[in-house]
C-alpha atoms as a PDB file:
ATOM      1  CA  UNK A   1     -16.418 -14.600   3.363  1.00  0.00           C
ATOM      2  CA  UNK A   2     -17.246 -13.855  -0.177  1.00  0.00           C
ATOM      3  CA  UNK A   3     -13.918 -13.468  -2.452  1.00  0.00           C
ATOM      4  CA  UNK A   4     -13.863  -9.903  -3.540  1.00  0.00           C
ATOM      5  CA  UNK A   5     -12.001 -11.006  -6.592  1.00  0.00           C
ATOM      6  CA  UNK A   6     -14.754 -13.570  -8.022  1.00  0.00           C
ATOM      7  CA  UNK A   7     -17.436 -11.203  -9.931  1.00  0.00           C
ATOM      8  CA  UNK A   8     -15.366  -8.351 -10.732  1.00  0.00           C
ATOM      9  CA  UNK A   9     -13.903  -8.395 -14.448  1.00  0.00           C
ATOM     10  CA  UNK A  10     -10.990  -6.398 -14.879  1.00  0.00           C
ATOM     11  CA  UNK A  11      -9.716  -3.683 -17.452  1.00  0.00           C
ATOM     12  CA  UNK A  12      -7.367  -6.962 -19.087  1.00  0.00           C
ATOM     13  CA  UNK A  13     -10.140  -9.512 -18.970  1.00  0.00           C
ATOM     14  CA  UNK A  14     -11.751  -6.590 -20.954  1.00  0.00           C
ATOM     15  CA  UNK A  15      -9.213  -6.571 -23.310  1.00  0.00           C
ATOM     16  CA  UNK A  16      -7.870 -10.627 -23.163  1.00  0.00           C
ATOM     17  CA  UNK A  17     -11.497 -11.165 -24.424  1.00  0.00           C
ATOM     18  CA  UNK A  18     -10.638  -8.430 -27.869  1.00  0.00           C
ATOM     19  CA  UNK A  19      -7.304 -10.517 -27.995  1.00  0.00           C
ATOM     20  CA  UNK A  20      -8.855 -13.562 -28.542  1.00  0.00           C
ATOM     21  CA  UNK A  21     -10.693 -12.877 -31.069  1.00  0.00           C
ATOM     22  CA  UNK A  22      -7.605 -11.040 -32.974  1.00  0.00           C
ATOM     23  CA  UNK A  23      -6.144 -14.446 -33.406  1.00  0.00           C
ATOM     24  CA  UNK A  24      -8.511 -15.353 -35.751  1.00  0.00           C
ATOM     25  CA  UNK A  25      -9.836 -11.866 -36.926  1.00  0.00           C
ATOM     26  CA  UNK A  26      -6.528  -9.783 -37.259  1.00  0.00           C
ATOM     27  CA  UNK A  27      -6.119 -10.077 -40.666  1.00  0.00           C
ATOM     28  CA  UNK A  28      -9.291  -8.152 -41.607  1.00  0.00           C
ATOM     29  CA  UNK A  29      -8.223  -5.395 -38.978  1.00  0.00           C
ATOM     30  CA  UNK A  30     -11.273  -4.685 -37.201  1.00  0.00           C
ATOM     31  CA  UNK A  31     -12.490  -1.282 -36.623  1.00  0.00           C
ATOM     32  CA  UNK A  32     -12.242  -0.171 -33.332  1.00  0.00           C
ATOM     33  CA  UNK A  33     -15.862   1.009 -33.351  1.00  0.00           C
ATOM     34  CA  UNK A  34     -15.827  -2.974 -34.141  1.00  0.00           C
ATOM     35  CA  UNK A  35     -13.801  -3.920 -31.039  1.00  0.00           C
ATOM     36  CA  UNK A  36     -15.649  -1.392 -28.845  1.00  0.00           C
ATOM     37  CA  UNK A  37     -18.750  -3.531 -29.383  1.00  0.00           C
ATOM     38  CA  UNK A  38     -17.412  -6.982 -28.366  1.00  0.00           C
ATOM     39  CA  UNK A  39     -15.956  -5.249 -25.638  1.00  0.00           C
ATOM     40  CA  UNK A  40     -19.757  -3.853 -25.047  1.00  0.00           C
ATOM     41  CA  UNK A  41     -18.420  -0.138 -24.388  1.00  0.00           C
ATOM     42  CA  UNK A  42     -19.225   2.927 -25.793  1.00  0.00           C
ATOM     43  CA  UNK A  43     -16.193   3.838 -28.455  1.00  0.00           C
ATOM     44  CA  UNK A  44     -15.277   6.973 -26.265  1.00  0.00           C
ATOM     45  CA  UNK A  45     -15.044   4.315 -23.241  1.00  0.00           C
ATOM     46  CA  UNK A  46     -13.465   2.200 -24.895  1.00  0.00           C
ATOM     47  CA  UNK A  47     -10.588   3.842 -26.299  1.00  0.00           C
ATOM     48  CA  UNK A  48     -10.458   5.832 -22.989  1.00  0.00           C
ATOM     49  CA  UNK A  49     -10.127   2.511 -21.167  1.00  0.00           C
ATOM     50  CA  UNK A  50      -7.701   0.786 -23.805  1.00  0.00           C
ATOM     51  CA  UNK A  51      -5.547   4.166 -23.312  1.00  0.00           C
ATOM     52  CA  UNK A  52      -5.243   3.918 -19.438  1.00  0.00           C
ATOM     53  CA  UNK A  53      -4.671   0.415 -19.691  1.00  0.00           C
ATOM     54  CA  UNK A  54      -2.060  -0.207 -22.705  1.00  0.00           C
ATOM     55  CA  UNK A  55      -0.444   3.267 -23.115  1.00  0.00           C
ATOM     56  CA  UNK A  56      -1.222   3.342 -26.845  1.00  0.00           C
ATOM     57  CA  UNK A  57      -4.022   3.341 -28.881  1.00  0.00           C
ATOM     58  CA  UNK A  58      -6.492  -0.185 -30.100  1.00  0.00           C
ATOM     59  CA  UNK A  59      -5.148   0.995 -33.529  1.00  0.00           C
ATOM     60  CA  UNK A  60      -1.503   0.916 -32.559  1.00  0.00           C
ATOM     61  CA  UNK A  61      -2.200  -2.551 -30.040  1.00  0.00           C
ATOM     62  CA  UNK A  62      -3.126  -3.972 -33.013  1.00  0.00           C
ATOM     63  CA  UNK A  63      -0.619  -3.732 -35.312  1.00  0.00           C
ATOM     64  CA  UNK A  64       1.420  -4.948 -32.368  1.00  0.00           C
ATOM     65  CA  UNK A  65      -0.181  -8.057 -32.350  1.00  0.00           C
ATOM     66  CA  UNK A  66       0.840  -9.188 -35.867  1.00  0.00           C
ATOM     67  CA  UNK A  67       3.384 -11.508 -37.021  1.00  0.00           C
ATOM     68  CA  UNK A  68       5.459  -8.534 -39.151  1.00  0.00           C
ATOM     69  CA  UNK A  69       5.919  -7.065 -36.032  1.00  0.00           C
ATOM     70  CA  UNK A  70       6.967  -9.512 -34.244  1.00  0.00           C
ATOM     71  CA  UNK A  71       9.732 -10.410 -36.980  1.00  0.00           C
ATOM     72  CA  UNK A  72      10.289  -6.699 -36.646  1.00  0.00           C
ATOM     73  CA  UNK A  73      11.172  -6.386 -33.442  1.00  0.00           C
ATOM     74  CA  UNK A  74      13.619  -9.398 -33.279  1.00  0.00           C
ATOM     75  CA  UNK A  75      15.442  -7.790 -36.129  1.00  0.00           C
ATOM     76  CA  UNK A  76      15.240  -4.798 -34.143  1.00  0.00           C
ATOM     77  CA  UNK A  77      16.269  -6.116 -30.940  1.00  0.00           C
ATOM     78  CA  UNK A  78      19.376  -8.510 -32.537  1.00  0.00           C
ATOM     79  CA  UNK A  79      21.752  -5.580 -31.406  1.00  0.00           C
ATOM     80  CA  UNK A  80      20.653  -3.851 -28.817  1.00  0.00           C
ATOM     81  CA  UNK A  81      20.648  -7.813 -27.116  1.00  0.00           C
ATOM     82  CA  UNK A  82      23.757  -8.696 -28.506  1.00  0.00           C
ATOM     83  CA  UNK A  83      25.474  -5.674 -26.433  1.00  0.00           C
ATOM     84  CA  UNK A  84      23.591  -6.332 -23.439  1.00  0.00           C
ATOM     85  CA  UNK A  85      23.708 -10.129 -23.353  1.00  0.00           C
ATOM     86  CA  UNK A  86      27.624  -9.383 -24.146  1.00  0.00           C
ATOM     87  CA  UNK A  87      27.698  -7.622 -20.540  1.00  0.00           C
ATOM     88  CA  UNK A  88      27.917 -10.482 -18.919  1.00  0.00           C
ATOM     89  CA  UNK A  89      25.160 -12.350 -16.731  1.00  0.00           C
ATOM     90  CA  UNK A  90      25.703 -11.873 -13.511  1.00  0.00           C
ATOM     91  CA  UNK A  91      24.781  -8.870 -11.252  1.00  0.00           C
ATOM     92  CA  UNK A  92      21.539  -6.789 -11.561  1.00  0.00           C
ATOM     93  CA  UNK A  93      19.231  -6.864 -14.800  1.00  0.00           C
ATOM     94  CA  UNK A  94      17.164  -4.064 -15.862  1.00  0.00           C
ATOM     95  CA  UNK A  95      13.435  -4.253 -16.760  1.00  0.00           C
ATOM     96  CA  UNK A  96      10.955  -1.852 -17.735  1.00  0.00           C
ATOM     97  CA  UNK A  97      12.918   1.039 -15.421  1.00  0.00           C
ATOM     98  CA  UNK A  98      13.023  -1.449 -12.576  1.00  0.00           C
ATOM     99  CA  UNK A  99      16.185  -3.153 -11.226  1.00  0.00           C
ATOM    100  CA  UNK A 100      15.988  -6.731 -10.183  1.00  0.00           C
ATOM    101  CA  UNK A 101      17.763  -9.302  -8.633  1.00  0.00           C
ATOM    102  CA  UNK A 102      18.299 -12.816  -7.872  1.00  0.00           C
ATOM    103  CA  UNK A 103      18.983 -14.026  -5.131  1.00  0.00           C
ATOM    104  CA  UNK A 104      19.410 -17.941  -5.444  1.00  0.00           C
ATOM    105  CA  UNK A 105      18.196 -20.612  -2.780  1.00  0.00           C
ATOM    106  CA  UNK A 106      20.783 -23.476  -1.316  1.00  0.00           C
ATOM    107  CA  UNK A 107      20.826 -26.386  -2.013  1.00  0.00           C
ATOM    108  CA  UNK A 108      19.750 -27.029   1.177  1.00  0.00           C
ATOM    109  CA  UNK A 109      16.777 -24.926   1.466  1.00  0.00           C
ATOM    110  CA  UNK A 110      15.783 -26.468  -1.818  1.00  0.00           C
ATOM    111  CA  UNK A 111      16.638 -29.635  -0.232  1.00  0.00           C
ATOM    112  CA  UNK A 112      14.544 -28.591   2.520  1.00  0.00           C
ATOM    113  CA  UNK A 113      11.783 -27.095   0.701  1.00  0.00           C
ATOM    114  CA  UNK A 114      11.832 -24.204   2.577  1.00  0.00           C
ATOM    115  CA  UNK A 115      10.952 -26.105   6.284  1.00  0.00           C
ATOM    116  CA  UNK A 116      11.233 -22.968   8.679  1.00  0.00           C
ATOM    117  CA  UNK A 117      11.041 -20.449   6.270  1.00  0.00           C
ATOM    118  CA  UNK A 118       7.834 -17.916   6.747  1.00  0.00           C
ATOM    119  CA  UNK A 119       6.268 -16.742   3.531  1.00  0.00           C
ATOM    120  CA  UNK A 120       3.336 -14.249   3.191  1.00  0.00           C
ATOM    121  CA  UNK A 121       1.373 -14.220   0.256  1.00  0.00           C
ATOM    122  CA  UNK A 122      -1.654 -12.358  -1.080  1.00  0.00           C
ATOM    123  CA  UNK A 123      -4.164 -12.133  -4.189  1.00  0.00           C
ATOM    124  CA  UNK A 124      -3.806  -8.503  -6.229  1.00  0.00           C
ATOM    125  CA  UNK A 125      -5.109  -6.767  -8.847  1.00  0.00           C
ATOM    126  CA  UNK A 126      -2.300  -6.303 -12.186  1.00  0.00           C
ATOM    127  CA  UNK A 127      -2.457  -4.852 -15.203  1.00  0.00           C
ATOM    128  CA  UNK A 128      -2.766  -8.083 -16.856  1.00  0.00           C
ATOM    129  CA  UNK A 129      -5.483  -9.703 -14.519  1.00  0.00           C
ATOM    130  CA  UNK A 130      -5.457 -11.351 -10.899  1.00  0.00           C
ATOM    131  CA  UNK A 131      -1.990 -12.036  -9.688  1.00  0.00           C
ATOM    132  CA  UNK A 132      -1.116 -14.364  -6.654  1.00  0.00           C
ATOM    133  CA  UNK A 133       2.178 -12.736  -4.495  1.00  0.00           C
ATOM    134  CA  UNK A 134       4.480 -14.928  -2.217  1.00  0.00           C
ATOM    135  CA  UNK A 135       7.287 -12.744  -0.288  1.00  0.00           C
ATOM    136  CA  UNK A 136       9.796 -13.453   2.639  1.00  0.00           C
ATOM    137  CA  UNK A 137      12.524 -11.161   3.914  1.00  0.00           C
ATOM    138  CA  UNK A 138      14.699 -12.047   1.117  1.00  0.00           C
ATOM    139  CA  UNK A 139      12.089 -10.972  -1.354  1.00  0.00           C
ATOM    140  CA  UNK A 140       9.799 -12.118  -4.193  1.00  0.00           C
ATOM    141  CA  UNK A 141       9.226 -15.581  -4.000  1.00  0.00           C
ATOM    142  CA  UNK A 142       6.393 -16.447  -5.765  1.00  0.00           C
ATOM    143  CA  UNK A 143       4.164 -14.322  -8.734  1.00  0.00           C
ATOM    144  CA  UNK A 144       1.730 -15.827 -10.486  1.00  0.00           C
ATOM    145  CA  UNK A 145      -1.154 -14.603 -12.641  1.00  0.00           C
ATOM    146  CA  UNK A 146      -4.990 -16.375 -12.590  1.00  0.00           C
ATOM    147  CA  UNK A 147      -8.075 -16.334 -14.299  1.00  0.00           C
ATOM    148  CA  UNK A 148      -9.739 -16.684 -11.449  1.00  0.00           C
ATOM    149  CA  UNK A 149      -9.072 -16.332  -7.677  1.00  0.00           C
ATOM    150  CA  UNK A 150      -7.691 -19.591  -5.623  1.00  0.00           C
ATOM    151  CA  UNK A 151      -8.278 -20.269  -2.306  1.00  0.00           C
ATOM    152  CA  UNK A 152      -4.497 -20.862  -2.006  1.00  0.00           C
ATOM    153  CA  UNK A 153      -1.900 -20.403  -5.607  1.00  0.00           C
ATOM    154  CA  UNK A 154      -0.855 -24.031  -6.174  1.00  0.00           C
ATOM    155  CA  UNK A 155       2.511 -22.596  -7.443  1.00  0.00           C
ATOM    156  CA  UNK A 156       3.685 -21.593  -4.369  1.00  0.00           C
ATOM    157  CA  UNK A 157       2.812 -24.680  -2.283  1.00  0.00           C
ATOM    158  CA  UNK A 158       5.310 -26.174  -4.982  1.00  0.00           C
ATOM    159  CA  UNK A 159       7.716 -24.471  -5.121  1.00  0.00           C
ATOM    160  CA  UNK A 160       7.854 -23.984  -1.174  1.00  0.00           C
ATOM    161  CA  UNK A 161       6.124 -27.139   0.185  1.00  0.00           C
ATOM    162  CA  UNK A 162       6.911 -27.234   3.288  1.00  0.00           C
ATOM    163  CA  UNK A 163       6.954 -23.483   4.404  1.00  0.00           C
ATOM    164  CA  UNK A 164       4.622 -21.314   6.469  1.00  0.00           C
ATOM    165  CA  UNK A 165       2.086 -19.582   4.765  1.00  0.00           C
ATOM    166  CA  UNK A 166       0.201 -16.192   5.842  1.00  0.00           C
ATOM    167  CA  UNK A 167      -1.918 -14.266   3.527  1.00  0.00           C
ATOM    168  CA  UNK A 168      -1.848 -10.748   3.799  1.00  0.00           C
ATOM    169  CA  UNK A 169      -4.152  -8.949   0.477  1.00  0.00           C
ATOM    170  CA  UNK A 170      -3.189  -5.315   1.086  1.00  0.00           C
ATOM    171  CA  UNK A 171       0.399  -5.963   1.611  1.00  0.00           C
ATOM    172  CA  UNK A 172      -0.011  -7.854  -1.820  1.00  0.00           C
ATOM    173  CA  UNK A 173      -1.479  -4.746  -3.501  1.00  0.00           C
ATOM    174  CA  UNK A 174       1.401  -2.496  -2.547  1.00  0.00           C
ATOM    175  CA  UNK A 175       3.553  -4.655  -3.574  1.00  0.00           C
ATOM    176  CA  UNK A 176       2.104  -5.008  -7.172  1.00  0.00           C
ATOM    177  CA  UNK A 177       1.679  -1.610  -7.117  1.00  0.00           C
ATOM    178  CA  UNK A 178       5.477  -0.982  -6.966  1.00  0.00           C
ATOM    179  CA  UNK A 179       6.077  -4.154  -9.431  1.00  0.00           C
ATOM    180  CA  UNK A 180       3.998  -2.769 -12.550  1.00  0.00           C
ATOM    181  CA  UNK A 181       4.255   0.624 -12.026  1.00  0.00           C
ATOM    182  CA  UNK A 182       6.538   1.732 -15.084  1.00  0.00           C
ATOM    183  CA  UNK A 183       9.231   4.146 -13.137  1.00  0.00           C
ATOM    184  CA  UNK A 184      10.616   3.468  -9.930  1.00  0.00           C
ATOM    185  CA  UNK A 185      14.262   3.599  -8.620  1.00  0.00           C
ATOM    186  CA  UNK A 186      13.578   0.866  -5.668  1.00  0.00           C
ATOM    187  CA  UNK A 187      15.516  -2.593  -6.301  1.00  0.00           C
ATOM    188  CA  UNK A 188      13.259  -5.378  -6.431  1.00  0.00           C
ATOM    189  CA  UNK A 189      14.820  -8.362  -5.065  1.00  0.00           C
ATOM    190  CA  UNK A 190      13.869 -12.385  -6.203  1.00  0.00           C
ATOM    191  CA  UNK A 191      14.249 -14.781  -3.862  1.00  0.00           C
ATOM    192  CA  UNK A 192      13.978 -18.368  -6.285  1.00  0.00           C
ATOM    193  CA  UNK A 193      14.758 -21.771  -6.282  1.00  0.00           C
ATOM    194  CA  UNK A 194      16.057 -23.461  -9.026  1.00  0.00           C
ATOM    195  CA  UNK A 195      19.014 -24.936 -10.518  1.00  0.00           C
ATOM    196  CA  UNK A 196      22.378 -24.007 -11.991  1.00  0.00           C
ATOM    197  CA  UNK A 197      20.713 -24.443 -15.674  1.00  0.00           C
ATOM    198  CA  UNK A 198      17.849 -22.355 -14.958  1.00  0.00           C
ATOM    199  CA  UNK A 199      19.352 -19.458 -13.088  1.00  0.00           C
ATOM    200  CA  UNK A 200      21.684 -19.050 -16.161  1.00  0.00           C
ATOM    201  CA  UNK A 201      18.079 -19.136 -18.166  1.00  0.00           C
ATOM    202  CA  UNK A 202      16.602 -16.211 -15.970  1.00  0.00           C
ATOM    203  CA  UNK A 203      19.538 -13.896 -15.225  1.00  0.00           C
ATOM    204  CA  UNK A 204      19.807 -14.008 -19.230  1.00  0.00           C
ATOM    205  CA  UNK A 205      15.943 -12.842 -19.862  1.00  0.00           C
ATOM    206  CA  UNK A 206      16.652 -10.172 -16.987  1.00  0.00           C
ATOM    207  CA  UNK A 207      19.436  -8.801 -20.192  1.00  0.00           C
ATOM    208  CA  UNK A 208      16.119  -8.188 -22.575  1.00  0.00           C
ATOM    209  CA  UNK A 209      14.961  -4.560 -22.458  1.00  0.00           C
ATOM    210  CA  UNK A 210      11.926  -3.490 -22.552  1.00  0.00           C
ATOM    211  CA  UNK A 211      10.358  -3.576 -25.944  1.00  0.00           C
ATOM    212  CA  UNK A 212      12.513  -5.893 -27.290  1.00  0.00           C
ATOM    213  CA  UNK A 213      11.988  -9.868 -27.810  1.00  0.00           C
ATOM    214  CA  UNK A 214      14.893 -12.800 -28.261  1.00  0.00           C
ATOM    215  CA  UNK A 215      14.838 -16.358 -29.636  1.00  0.00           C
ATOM    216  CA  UNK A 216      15.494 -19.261 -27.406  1.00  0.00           C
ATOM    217  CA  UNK A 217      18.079 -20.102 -29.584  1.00  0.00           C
ATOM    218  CA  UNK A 218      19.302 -16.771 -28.759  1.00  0.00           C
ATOM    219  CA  UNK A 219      19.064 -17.556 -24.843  1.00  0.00           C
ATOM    220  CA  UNK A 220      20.919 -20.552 -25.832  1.00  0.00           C
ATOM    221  CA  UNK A 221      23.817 -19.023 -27.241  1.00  0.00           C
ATOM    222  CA  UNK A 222      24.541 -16.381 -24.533  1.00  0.00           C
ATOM    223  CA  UNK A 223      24.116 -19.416 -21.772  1.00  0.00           C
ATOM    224  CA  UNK A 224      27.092 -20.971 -23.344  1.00  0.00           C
ATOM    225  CA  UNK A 225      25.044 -23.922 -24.810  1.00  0.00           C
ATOM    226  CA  UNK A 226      23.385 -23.315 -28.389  1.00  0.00           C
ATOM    227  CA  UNK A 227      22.080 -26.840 -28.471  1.00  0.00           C
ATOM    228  CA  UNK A 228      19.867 -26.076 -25.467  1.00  0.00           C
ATOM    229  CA  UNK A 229      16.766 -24.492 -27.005  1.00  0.00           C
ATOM    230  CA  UNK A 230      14.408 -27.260 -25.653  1.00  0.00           C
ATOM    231  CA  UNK A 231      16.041 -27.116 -21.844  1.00  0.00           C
ATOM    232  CA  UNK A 232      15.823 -23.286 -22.050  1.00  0.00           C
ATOM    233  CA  UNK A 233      12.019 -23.214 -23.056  1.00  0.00           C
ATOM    234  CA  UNK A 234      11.224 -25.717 -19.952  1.00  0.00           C
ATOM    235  CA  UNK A 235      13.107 -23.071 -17.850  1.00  0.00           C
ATOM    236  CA  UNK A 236      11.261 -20.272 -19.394  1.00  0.00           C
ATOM    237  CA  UNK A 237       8.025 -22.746 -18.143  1.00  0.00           C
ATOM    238  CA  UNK A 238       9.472 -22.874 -14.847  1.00  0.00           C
ATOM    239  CA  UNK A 239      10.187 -19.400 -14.402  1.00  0.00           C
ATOM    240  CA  UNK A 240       8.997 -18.848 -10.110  1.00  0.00           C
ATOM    241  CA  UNK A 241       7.892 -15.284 -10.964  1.00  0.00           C
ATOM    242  CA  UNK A 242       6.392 -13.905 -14.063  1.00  0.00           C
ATOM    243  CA  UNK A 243       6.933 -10.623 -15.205  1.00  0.00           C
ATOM    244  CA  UNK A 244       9.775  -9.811 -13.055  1.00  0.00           C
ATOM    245  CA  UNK A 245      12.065 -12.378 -14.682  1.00  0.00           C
ATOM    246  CA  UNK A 246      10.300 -11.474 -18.164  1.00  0.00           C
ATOM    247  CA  UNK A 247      10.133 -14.929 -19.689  1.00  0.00           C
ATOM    248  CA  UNK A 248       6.965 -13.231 -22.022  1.00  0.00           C
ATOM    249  CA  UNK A 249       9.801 -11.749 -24.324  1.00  0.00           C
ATOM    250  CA  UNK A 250      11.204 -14.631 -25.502  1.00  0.00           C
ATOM    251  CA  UNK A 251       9.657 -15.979 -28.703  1.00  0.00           C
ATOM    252  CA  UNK A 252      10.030 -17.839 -31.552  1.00  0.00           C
ATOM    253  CA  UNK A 253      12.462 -17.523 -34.654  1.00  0.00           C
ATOM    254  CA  UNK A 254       9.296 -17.001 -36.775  1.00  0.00           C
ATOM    255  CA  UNK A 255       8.165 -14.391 -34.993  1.00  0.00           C
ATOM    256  CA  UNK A 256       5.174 -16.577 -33.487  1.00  0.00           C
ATOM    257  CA  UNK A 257       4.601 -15.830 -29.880  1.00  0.00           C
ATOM    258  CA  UNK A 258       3.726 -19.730 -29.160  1.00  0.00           C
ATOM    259  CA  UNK A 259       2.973 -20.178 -25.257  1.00  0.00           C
ATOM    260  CA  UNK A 260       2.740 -18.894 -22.284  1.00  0.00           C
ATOM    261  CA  UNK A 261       2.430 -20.359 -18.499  1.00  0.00           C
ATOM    262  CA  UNK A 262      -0.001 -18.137 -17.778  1.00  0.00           C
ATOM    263  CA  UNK A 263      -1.801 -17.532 -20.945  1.00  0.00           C
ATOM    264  CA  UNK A 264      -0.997 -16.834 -24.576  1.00  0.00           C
ATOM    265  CA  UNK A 265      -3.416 -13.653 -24.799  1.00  0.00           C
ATOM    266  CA  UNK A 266      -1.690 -12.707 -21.379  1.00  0.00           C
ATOM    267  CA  UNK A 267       1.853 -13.083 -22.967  1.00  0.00           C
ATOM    268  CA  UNK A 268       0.578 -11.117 -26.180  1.00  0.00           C
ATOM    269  CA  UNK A 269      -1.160  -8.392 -24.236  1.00  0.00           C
ATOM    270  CA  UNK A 270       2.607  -7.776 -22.311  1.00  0.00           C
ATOM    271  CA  UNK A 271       4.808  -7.412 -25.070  1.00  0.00           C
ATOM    272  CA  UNK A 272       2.417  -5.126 -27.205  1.00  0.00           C
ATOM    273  CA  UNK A 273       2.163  -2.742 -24.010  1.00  0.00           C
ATOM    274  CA  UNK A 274       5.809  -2.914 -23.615  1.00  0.00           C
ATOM    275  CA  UNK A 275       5.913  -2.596 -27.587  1.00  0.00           C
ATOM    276  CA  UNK A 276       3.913   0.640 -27.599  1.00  0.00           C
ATOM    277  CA  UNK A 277       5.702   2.211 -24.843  1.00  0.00           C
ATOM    278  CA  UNK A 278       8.595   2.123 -26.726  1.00  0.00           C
ATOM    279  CA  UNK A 279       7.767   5.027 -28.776  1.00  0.00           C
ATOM    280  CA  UNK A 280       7.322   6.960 -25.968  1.00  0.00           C
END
């Protein structure tokens, strides 16, 4: 059966493409009649399309995308983090108007690596690309974004080795639906594996609102060990399921974005759309 997700090029893949070529190109601020033509669009399309797809304009994406605003926004977001790290780290996190929680793995069914559990998993369309989905009835297991489809997400054969796997597509597409849609009251629960270092790690980045970046010195501190900025980025790396646990809005002390799991454009592209939808 031909894989429905192999020719198509999405509304991000669109953009990603623009994004790369900011990184070298930014500082002469390209037009966006100038942007419209890499992206091989008509300029009405193309600002129609970067609209629908970012929330703010290619003028306004831009300016997200620079290093000032970066440093910016992690002067900006010193207090609001302070008062929401100082909250304490346990219980639910809020993120972009959704409410999510852990809910940790035993040691034995890490042990285990999840022998009897059932998992079903599917391939979805995001705003930021293909995603791969891996759910039980204990909730989000497993999300993952791709350039291109797999037959089967490595991640989640890692991180659950020795589970049962069922794919179910549709079932995958309403749950992304309800993930990245921006307003929803529903509780969306994570089911992850991981250890006692790295659940402190994620339950802090559930503390970081939307629109606003930290350090990982910054993680650090609120963890209770400011020497730990190299363990914290590896748990930032290991983080089971992106966007949900929003590991993209941790950067640098600089200001520079640096890496991503899943792409630097990727992690770019997420924190100017959550940048420009804070001036909603």
């Amino acid at each position: 059966m031909e894989n429905p997700y192999s020719s198509r090029m999405s509304d991000y893949e669109k953009i990603a493409a623009i994004i790369r070529h900011l990184d070298t190109a930014h500082v002469s601020q390209p037009s966006v009649s100038e942007m419209a033509e890499m992206a091989g669009l008509s300029l009405f399309h193309f600002h129609r399309l970067f609209k629908r797809w970012a929330g703010i304009s290619p003028k306004d994406f831009l300016q997200c995308l620079t290093l000032e605003h970066a440093k910016s926004c992690l002067l900006d977001s010193r207090s609001i983090l302070d008062a929401a790290l100082d909250a304490g780290l346990s219980g639910p996190g809020r993120l972009h108007d959704l409410f999510v929680t852990i809910e940790a793995a035993s040691p034995g069914e890490v042990k285990s690596g999840g022998e009897g559990m059932q998992v079903e998993w599917g391939m979805a369309e995001s705003p930021f690309g293909l995603c791969s989905l891996g759910w039980n009835n204990r909730g989000i297991c497993h999300l993952a974004f791709h350039d291109q489809a797999p037959d089967f997400p490595d991640g989640l054969q890692v991180e659950w080795p020795k589970a049962a796997f069922r794919r179910k597509d549709e079932a995958a597409g309403k749950r992304a639906s309800k993930i990245f849609v921006k307003k929803t009251a529903d509780r969306i629960p994570a089911f992850v594996s991981g250890s006692a270092f790295q659940l402190k790690v994620w339950r802090a980045l559930l503390r970081i609102p939307r629109g606003n970046v930290a350090t990982y010195s910054s993680i650090a501190s609120a963890i209770g060990n400011p020497g730990a900025l190299r363990a914290v980025g590896t748990a930032c790396g290991a983080n089971p399921v992106a966007w949900l646990i929003p590991c993209h809005r941790v950067i640098r002390a600089t200001g520079i974005v640096g890496g991503y799991r899943w792409g630097r454009e990727r992690k770019r592209s997420m924190l100017a759309v959550e940048s420009g939808g804070r001036r909603e």
